[in-house]
N, C-alpha and C. Protein backbone atom coordinates (compact mmCIF):
# COMPACT_ATOMS: atom_id res chain seq x y z
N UNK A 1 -47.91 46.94 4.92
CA UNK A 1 -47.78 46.61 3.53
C UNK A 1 -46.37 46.12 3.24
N UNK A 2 -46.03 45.19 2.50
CA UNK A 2 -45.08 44.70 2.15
C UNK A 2 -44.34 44.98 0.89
N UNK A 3 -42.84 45.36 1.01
CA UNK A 3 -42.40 45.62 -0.05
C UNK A 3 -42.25 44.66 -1.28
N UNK A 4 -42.65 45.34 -2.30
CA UNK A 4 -42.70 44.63 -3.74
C UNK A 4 -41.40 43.53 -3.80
N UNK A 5 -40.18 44.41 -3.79
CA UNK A 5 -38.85 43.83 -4.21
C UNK A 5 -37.64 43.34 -2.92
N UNK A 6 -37.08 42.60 -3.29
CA UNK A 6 -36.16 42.38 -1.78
C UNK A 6 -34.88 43.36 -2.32
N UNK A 7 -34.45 43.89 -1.05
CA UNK A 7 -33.22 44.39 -1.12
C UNK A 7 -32.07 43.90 -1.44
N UNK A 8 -31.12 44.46 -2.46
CA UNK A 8 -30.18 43.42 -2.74
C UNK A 8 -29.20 43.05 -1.36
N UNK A 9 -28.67 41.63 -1.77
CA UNK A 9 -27.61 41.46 -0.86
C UNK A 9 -26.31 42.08 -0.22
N UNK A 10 -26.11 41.96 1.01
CA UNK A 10 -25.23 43.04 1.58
C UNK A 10 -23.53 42.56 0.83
N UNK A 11 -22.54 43.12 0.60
CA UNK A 11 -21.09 42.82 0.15
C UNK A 11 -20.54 41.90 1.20
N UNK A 12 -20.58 41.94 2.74
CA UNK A 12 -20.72 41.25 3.43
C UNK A 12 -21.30 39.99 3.98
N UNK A 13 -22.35 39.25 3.44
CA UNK A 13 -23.10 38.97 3.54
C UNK A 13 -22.50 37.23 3.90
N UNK A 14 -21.32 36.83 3.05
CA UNK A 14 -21.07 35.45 3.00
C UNK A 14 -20.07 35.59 4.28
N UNK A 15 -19.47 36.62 4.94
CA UNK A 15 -18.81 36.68 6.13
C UNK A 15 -19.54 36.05 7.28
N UNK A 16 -20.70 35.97 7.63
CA UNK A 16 -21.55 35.81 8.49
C UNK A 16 -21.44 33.95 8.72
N UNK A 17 -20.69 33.51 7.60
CA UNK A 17 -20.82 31.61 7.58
C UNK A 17 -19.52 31.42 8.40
N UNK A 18 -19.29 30.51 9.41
CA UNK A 18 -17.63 30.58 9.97
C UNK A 18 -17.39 29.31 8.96
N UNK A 19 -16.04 29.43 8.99
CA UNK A 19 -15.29 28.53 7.79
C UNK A 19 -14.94 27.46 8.51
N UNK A 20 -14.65 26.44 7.95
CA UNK A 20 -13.92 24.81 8.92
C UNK A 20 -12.45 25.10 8.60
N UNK A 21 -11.95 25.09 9.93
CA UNK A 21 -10.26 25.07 9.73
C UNK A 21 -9.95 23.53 9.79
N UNK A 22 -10.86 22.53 9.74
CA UNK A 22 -9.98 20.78 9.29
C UNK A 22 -11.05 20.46 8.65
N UNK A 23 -11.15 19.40 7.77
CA UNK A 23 -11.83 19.06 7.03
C UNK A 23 -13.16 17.99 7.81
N UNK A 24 -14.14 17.63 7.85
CA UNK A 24 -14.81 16.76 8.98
C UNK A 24 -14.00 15.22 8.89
N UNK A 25 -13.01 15.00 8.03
CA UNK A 25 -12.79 13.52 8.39
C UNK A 25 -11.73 14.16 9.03
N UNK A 26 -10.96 14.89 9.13
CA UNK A 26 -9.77 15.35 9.73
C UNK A 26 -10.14 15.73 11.27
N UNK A 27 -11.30 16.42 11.23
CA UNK A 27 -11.91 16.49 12.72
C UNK A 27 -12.46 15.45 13.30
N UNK A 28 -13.52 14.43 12.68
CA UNK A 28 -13.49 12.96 12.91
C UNK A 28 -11.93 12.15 13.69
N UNK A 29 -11.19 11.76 13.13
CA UNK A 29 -9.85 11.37 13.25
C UNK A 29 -9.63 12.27 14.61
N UNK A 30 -9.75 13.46 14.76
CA UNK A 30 -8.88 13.96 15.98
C UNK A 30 -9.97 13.46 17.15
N UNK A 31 -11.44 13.70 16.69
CA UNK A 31 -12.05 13.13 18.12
C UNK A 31 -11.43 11.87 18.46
N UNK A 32 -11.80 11.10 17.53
CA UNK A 32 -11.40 9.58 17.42
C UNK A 32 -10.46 8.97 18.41
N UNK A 33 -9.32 9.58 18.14
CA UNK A 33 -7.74 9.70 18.37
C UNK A 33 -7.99 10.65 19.73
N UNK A 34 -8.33 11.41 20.33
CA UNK A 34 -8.57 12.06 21.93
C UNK A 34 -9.06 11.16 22.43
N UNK A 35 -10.42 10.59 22.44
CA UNK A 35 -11.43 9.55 22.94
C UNK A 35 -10.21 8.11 23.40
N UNK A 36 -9.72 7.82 22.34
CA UNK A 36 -8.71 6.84 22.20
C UNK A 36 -7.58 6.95 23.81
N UNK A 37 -7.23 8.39 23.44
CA UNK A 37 -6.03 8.43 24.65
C UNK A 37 -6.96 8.68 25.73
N UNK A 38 -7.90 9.27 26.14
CA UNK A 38 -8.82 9.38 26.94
C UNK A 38 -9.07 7.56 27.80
N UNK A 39 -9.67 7.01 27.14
CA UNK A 39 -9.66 5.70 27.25
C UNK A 39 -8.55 4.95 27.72
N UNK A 40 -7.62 5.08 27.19
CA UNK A 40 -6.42 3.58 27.32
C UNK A 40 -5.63 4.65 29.08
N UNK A 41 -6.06 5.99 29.14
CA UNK A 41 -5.47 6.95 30.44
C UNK A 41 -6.13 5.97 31.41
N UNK A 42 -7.52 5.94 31.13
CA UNK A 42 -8.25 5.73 32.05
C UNK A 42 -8.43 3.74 32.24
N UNK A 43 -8.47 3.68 31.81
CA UNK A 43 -7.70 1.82 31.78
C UNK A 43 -6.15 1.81 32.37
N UNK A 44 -5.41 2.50 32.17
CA UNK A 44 -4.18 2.21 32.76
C UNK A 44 -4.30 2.68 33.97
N UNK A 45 -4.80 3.47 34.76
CA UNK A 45 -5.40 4.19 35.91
C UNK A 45 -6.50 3.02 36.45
N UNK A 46 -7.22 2.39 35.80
CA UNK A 46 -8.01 1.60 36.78
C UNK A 46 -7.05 -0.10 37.00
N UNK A 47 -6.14 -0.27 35.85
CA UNK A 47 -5.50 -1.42 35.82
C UNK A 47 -4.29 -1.48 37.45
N UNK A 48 -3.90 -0.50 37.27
CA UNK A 48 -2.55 0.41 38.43
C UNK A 48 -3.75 -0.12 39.86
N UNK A 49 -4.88 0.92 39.69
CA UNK A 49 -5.66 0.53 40.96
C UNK A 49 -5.89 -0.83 41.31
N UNK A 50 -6.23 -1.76 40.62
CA UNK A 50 -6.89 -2.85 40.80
C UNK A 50 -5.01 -3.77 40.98
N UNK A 51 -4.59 -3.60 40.14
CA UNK A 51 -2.84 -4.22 41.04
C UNK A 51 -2.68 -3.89 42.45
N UNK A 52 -3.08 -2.61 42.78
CA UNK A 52 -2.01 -2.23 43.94
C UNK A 52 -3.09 -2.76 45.15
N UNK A 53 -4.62 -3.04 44.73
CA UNK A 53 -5.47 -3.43 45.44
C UNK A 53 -5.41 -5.41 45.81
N UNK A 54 -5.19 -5.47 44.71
CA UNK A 54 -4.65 -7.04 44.87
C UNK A 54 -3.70 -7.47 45.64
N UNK A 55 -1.90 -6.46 45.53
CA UNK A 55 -1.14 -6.68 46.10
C UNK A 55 -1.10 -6.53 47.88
N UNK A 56 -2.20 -5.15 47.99
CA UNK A 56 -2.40 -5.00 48.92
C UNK A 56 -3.28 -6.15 50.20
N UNK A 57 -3.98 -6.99 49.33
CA UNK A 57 -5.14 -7.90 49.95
C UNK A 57 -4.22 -9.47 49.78
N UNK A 58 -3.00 -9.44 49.09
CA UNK A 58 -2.59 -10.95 48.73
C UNK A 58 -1.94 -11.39 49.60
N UNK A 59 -2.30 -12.98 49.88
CA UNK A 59 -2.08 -13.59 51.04
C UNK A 59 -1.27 -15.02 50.29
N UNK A 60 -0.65 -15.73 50.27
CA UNK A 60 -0.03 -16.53 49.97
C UNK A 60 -0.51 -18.12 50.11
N UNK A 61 -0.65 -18.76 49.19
CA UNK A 61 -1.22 -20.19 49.58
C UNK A 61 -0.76 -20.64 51.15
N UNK A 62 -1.80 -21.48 51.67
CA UNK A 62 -1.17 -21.79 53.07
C UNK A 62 -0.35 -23.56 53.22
N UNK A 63 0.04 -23.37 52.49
CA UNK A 63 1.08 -24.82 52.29
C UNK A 63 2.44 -24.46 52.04
């Protein structure tokens, strides 16, 4: 059998929500901005490779 009335709410009750410590455009912006340095790391790392692979294979016109 089901009770008639609901129990009131606990004093606690709004503790249970976790709060945002940045705002979502502020957390937006920081992915943004990681992804960003993430990226240009990894481009300067394949740019470095692909030089030292060139320099390594370069042969000089034959004239």
């Amino acid at each position: 059998m089901l009770p008639n009335s609901m129990p009131p709410p606990g004093q606690n009750r709004a503790l249970m929500m976790p709060t945002r410590k940045q705002t979502r455009a502020q957390e937006r912006a920081a992915r943004i901005s990681w992804e960003r340095g993430v990226n240009e790391a990894r481009l300067a790392t394949e740019a470095t490779r692909r030089a030292e692979r060139t320099a390594a294979n370069y042969e000089p016109p034959p004239f």
